[in-house]
Protein backbone atom coordinates (compact mmCIF):
# COMPACT_ATOMS: atom_id res chain seq x y z
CA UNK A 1 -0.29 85.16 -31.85
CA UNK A 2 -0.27 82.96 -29.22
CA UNK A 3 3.10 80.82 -27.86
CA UNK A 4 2.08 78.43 -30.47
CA UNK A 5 1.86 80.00 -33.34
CA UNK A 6 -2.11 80.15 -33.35
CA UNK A 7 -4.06 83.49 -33.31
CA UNK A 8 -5.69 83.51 -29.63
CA UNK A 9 -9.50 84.18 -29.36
CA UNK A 10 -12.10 84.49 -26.93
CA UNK A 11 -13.68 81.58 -25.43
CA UNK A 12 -13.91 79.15 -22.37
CA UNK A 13 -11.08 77.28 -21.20
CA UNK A 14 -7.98 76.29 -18.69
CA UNK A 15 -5.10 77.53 -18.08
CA UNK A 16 -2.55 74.20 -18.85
CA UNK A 17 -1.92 73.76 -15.20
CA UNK A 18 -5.86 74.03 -14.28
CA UNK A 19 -6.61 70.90 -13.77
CA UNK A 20 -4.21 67.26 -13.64
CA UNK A 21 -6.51 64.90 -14.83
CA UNK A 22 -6.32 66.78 -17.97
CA UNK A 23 -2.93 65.51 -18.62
CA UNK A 24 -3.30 62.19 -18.53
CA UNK A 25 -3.13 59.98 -21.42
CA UNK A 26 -0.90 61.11 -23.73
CA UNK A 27 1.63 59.51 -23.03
CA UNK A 28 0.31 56.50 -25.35
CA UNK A 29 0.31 58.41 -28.20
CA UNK A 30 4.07 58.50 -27.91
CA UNK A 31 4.41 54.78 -27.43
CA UNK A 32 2.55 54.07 -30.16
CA UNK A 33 4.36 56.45 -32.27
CA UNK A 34 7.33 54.44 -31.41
CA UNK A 35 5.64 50.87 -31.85
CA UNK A 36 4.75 51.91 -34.98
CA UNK A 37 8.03 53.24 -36.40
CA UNK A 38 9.27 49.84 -34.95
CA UNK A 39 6.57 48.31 -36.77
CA UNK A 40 8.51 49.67 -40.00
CA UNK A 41 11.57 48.74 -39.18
CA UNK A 42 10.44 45.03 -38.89
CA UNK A 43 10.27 45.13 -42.32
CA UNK A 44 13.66 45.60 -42.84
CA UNK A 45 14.35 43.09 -40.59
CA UNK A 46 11.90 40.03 -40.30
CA UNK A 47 13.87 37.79 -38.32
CA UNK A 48 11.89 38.78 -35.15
CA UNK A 49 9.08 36.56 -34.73
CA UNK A 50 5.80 37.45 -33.87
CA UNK A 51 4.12 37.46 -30.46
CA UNK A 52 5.20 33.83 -28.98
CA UNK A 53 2.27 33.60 -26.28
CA UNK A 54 -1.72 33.55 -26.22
CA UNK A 55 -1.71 35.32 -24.21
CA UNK A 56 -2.01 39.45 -23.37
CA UNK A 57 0.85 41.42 -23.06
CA UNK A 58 0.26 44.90 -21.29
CA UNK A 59 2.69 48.20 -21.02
CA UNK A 60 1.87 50.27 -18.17
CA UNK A 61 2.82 53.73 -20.48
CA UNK A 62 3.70 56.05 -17.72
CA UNK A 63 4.08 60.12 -19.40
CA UNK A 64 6.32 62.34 -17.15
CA UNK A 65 5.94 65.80 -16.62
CA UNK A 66 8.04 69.10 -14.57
CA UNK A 67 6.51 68.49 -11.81
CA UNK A 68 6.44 63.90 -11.92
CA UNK A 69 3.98 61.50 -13.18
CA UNK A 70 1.44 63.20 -15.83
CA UNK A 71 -0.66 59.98 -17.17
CA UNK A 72 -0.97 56.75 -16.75
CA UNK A 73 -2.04 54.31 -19.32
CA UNK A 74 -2.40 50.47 -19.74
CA UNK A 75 -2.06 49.48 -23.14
CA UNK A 76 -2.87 45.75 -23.92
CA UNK A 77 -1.59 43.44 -27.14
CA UNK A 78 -4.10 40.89 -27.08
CA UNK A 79 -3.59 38.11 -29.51
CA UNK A 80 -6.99 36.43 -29.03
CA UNK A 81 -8.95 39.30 -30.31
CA UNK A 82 -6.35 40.81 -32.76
CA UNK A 83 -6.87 43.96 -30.63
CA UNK A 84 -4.76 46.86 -29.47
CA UNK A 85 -6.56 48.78 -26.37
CA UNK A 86 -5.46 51.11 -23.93
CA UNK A 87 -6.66 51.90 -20.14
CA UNK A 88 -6.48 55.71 -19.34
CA UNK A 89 -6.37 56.12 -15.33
CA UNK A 90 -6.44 59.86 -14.10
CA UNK A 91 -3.46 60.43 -12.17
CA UNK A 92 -5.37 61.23 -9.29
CA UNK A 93 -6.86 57.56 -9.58
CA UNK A 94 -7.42 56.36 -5.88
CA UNK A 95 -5.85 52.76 -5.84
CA UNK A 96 -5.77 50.60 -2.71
CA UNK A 97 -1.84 50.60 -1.79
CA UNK A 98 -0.53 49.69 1.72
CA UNK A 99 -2.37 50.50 4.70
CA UNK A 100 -4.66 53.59 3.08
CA UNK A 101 -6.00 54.17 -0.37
CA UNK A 102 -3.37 56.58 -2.09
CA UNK A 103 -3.72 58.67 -5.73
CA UNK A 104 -1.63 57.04 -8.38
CA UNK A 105 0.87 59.95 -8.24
CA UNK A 106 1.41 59.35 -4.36
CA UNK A 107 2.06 56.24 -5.40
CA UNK A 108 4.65 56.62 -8.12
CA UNK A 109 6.26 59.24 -5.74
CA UNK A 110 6.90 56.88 -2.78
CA UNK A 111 7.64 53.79 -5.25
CA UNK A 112 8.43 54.59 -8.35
CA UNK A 113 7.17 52.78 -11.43
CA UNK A 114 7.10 49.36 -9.75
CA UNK A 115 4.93 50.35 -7.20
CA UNK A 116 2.92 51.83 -10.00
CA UNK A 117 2.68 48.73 -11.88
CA UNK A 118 1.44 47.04 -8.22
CA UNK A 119 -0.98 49.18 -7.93
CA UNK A 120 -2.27 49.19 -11.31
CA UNK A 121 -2.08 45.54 -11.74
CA UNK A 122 -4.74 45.51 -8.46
CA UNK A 123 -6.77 47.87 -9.63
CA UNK A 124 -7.33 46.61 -13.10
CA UNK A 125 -6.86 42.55 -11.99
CA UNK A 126 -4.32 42.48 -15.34
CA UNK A 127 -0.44 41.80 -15.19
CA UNK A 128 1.54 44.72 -16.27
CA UNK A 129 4.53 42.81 -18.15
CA UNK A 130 6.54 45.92 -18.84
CA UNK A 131 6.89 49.86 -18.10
CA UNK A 132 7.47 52.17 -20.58
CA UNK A 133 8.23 56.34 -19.37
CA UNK A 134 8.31 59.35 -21.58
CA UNK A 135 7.92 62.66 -20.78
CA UNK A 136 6.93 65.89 -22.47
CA UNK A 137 9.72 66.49 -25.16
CA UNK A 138 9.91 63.14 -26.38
CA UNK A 139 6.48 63.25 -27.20
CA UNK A 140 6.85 66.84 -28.81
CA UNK A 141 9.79 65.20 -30.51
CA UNK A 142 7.65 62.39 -32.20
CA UNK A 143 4.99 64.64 -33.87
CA UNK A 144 7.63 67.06 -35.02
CA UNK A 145 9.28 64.57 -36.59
CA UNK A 146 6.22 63.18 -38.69
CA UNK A 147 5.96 66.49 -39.79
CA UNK A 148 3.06 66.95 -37.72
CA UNK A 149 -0.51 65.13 -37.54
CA UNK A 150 -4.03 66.48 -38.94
CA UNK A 151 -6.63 66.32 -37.16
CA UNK A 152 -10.44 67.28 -37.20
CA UNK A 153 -11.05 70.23 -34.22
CA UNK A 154 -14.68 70.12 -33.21
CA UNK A 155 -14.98 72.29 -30.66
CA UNK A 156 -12.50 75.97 -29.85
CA UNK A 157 -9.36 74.92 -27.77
CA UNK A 158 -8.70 77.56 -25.73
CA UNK A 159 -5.86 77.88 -22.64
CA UNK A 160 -5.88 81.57 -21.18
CA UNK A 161 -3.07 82.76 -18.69
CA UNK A 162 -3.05 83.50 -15.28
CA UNK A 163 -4.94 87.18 -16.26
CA UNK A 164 -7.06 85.08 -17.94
CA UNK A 165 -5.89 86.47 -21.15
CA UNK A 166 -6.16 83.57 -23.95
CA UNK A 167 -2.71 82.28 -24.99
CA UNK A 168 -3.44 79.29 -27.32
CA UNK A 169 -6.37 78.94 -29.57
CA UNK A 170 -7.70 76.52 -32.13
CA UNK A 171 -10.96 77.37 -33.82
CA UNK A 172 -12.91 73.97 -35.05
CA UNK A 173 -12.03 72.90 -38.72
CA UNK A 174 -8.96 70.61 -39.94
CA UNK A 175 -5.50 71.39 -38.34
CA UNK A 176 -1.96 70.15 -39.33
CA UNK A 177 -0.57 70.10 -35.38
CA UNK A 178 2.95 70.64 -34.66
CA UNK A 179 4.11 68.18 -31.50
CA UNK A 180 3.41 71.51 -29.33
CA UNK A 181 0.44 71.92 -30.04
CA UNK A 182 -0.75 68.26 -30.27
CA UNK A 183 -0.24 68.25 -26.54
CA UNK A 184 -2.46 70.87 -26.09
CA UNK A 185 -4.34 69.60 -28.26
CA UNK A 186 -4.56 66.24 -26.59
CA UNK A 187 -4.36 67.80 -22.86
CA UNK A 188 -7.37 69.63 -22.92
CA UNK A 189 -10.49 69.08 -20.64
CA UNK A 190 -11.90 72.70 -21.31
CA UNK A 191 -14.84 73.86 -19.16
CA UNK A 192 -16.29 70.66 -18.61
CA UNK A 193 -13.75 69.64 -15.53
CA UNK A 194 -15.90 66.67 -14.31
CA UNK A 195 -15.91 64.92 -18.21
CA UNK A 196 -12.99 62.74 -18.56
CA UNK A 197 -14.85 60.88 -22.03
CA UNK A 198 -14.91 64.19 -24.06
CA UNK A 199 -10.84 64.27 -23.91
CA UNK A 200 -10.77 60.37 -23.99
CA UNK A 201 -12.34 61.08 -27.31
CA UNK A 202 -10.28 63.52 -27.95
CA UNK A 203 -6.74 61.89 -27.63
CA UNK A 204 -8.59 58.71 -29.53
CA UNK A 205 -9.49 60.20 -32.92
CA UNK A 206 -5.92 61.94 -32.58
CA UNK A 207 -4.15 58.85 -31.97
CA UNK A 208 -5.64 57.54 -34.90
CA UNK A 209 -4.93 60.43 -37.15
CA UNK A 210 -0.96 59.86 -36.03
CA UNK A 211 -1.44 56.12 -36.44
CA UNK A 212 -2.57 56.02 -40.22
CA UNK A 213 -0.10 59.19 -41.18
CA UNK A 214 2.78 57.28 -39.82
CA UNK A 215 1.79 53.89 -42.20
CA UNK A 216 1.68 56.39 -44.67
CA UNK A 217 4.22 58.09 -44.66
CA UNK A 218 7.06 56.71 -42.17
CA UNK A 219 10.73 56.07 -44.40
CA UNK A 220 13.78 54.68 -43.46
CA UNK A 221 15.26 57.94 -42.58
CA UNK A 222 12.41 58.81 -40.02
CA UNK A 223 12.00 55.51 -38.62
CA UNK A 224 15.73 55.97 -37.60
CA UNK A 225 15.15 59.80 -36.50
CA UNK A 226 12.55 58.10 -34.08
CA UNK A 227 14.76 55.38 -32.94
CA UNK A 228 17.13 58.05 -31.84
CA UNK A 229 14.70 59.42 -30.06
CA UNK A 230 13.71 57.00 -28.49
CA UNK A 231 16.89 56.17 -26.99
CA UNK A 232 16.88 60.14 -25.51
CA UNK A 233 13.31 60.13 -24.14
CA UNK A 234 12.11 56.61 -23.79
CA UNK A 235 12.76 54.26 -20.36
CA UNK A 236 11.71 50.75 -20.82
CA UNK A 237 12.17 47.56 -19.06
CA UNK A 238 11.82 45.61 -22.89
CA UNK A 239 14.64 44.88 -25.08
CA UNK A 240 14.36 45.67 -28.97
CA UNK A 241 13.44 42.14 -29.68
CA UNK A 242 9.86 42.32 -27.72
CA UNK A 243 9.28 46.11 -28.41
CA UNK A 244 9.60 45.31 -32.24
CA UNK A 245 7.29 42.02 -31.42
CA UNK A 246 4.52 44.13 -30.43
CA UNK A 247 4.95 46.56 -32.84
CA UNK A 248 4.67 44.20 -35.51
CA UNK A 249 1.27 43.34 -33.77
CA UNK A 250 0.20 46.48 -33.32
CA UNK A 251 1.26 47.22 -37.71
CA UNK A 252 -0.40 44.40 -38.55
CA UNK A 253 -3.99 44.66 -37.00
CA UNK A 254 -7.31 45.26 -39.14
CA UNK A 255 -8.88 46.95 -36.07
CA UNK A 256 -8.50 50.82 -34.65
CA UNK A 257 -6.82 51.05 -31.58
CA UNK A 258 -9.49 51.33 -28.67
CA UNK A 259 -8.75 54.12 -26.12
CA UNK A 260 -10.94 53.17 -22.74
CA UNK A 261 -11.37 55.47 -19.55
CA UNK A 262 -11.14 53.77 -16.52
CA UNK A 263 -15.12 53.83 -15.08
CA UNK A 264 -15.36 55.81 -12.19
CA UNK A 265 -15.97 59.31 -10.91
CA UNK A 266 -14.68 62.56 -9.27
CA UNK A 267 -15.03 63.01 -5.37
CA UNK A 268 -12.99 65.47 -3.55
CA UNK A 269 -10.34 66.10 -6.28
CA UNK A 270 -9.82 61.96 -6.66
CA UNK A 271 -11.02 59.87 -9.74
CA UNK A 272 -12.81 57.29 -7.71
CA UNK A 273 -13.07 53.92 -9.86
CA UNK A 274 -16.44 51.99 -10.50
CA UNK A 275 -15.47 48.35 -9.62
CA UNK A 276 -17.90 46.69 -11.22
CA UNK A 277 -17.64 48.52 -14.37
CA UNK A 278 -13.65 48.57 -14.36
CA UNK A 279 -14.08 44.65 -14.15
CA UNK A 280 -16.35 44.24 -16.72
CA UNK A 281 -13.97 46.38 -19.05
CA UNK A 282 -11.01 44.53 -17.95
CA UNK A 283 -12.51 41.02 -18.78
CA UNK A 284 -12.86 42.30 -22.28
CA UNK A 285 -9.88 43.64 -22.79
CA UNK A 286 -7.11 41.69 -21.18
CA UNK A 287 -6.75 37.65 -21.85
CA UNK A 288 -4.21 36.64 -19.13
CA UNK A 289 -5.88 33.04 -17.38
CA UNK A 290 -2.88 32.12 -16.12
CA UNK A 291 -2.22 35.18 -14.19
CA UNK A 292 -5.76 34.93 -12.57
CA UNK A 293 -5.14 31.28 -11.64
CA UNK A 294 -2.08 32.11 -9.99
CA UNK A 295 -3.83 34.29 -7.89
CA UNK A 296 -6.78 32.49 -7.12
């Protein structure tokens, strides 16, 4: 068995530490888990208004890890398109920040998650408005409490051991993931180390799985199991009032949350961004005019 619970088998794959870009992007899945438990508590309480400007509001969603910053993701609440979409930038993202161009988690290590939000904020040309941090347990935390997510496997998830003897394995078919193993699940790059989309598309269709179980089956009692957790794993700069604005934004839109990797490619162990490309993306994802006037 492996330390999951899953029988191991043969096949290609990582050991969890093999490779950092791996890691990144989770940490979304968390926050959303949380906007959308929020999102169920508005209902209880529908006092809080809605989103007051027309403009975007982004949360640089920051996941932390044993050894620091894990991922790094820009999610956006834009009320002209009635859109939820999130940014994932490899933490070894080279951003321009003071006199040399430094990886993201140089960055965060030197600053903290202001400097992050500098940095980010140039790179993307969007406003981060607020920071949100979780790390690994909280995350865990989240799923367990849902009493897991299924998901669809399409390809064998395998991590092997330093002996490269296989210690987690998930064969392709429909899975009921415990938080454990959704991280795994979510983390994983496999053989294909230079392929950031494949796990993109990976952590997209499970964010979506966790996204419709929790409108389906989220009560009062869990919603304030995940509050609770919140308050033990989540830092934010937002008070309850705007996180439970943007949640009910993020309950109430028709469209599936869009999951984006920042364009760009690997060059000497850095994720090197495509400017033209990130632009273009940016333009459709973030409305914020009066933040590019100001700068202007």
């Amino acid at each position: 068995m492996s330390q999951a619970g899953v029988p191991t088998a043969q096949g290609p794959g990582p050991s969890p530490a093999a490779d950092r870009r791996s890691r990144a992007g989770w940490a979304v899945a968390a926050v959303l888990a949380l906007l959308v438990s929020l999102g169920f508590w508005y209902y209880w309480n529908s006092r809080v208004t809605v989103i007051g400007q027309q403009e975007s509001v982004n949360v640089l969603a920051l996941g932390l890890g044993a050894d620091g910053l894990d991922a790094v993701t820009v999610v956006s609440f834009n009320p002209v398109t009635q859109a939820v979409a999130a940014v994932v930038l490899p933490v070894d993202t080279r951003v321009s920040a003071g006199q040399e161009p430094q990886r993201l988690t140089d960055v965060y290590a030197a600053e903290g998650a202001a400097g992050l939000a500098r940095a980010v904020e140039g790179a993307l040309a969007a406003p981060v408005h607020h920071t949100v941090q979780v790390d690994f347990d909280g995350f865990e935390a989240l799923v367990d409490l849902l009493g897991g997510v299924t998901v669809q496997v399409e390809t064998d998830i395998v991590y092997r051991n330093a002996d490269g003897e296989p210690v987690f394995h998930l064969q392709p078919g429909t899975h009921r993931l415990t938080g454990e193993q959704a991280l795994l699940f979510i983390r994983y790059k496999g053989d294909h180390l230079e392929d950031e989309s494949r796990r993109v598309e990976r952590q997209w269709r499970f964010l979506t799985a966790l996204a419709r179980q929790a409108r389906a089956s989220l009560d009062w009692q869990r919603v304030q199991g995940l509050l609770q957790l919140a308050v033990r794993y989540v830092q934010t700069d937002m008070d309850l009032a705007e996180v439970t604005r943007l949640a009910q934004f993020a309950w109430q839109v028709e469209k599936e949350i869009a999951l984006h990797l920042a364009p760009g490619q690997t060059e000497d162990g850095q994720w090197v961004l495509d400017a033209d490309r990130l632009r273009a993306l940016s333009e459709t994802l973030f409305y914020n005019p009066s933040w590019v006037a100001a700068r202007r």
